[in-house]
Protein backbone atom coordinates (compact mmCIF):
# COMPACT_ATOMS: atom_id res chain seq x y z
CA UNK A 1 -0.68 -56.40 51.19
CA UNK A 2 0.09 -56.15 47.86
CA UNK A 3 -2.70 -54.60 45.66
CA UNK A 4 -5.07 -56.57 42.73
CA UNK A 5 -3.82 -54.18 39.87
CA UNK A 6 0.08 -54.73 41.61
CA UNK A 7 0.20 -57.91 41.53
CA UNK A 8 -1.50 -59.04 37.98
CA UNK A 9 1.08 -55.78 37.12
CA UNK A 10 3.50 -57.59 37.86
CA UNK A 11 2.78 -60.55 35.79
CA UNK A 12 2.44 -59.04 32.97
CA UNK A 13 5.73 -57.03 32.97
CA UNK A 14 7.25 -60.67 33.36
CA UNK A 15 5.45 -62.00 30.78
CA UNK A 16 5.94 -58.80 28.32
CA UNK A 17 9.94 -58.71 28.85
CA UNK A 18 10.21 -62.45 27.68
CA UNK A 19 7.95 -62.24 25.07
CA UNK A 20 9.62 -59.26 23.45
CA UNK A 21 12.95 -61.34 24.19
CA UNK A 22 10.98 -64.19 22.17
CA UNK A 23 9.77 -61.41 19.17
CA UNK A 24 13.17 -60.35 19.05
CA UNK A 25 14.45 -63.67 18.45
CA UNK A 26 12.05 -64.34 16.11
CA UNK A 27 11.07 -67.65 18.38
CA UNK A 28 7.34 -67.74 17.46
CA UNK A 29 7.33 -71.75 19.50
CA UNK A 30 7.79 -69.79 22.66
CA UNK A 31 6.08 -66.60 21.67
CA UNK A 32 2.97 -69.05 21.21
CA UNK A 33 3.55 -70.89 24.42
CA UNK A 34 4.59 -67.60 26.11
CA UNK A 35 0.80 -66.24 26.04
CA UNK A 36 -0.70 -69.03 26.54
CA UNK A 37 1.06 -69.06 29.92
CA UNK A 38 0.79 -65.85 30.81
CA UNK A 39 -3.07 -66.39 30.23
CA UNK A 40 -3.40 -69.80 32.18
CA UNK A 41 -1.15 -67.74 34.99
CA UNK A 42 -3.25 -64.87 35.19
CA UNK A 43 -6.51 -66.45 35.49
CA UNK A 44 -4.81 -68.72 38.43
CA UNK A 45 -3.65 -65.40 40.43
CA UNK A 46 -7.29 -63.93 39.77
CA UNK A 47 -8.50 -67.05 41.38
CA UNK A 48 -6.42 -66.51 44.45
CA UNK A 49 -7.04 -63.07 44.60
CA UNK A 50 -10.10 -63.77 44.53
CA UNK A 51 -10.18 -66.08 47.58
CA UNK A 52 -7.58 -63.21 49.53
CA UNK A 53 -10.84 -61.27 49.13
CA UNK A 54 -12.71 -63.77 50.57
CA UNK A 55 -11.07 -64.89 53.59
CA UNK A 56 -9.69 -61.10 54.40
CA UNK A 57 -10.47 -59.58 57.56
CA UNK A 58 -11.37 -55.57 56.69
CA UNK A 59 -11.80 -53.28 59.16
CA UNK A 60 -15.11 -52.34 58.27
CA UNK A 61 -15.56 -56.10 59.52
CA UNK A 62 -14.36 -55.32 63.08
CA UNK A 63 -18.04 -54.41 63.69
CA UNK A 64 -20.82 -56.23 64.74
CA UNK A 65 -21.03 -57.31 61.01
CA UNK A 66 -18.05 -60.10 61.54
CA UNK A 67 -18.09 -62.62 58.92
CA UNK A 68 -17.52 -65.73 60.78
CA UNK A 69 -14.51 -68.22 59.77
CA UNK A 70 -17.55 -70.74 58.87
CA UNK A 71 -19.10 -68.10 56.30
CA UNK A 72 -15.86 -67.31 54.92
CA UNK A 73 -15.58 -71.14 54.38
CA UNK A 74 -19.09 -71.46 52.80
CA UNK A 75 -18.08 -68.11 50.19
CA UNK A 76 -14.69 -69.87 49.21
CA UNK A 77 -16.88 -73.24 48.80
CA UNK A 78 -19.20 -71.52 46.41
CA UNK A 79 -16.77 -69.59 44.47
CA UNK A 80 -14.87 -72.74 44.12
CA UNK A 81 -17.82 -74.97 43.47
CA UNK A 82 -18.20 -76.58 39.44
CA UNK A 83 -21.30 -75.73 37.51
C-alpha cells in the first residue's frame, strides 16, 4: 500500500508540472484554476486517506485488541459526520 507522503507526493508533482507548463505560458486563467484544484484535490485524498486509516487492518490489530467491522463503521461515521 502506497504510503500518505507517496501518494499526496504524487499529486503535487502533477499539479507542479502543469502549473509550471501554465507559468510558462503565461496562462494565469489556468494557473488560478490550477491551485485551486490541486487544493480541492488534496484535501479529497486526505479525506480518503484518512478513512484507509480507519478501516485498515494492522497487525498490531491481530491481537485480542481487534477493532470490530461495526467500530470501524462508527469511526468512519464520526469522522464523516457535519458539525
Amino acid at each position: 500500500m502506497r504510503s500518505r507522503e507517496r501518494v499526496l507526493g504524487s499529486l503535487e508533482k502533477v499539479y507542479v508540472g502543469a502549473f509550471s507548463e501554465a507559468e510558462r505560458d503565461g496562462d494565469t486563467e489556468r494557473m488560478a484554476r490550477l491551485d485551486m484544484e490541486y487544493q480541492r484535490d488534496q484535501l479529497q485524498l486526505e479525506v480518503l486517506l484518512d478513512i484507509r486509516e480507519l478501516l485498515r487492518s494492522d497487525e498490531a490489530d491481530a491481537t485480542d485488541n481487534t477493532i470490530s467491522l461495526l467500530e470501524k463503521a462508527q469511526n468512519l461515521r464520526k469522522l464523516t459526520k457535519l458539525r
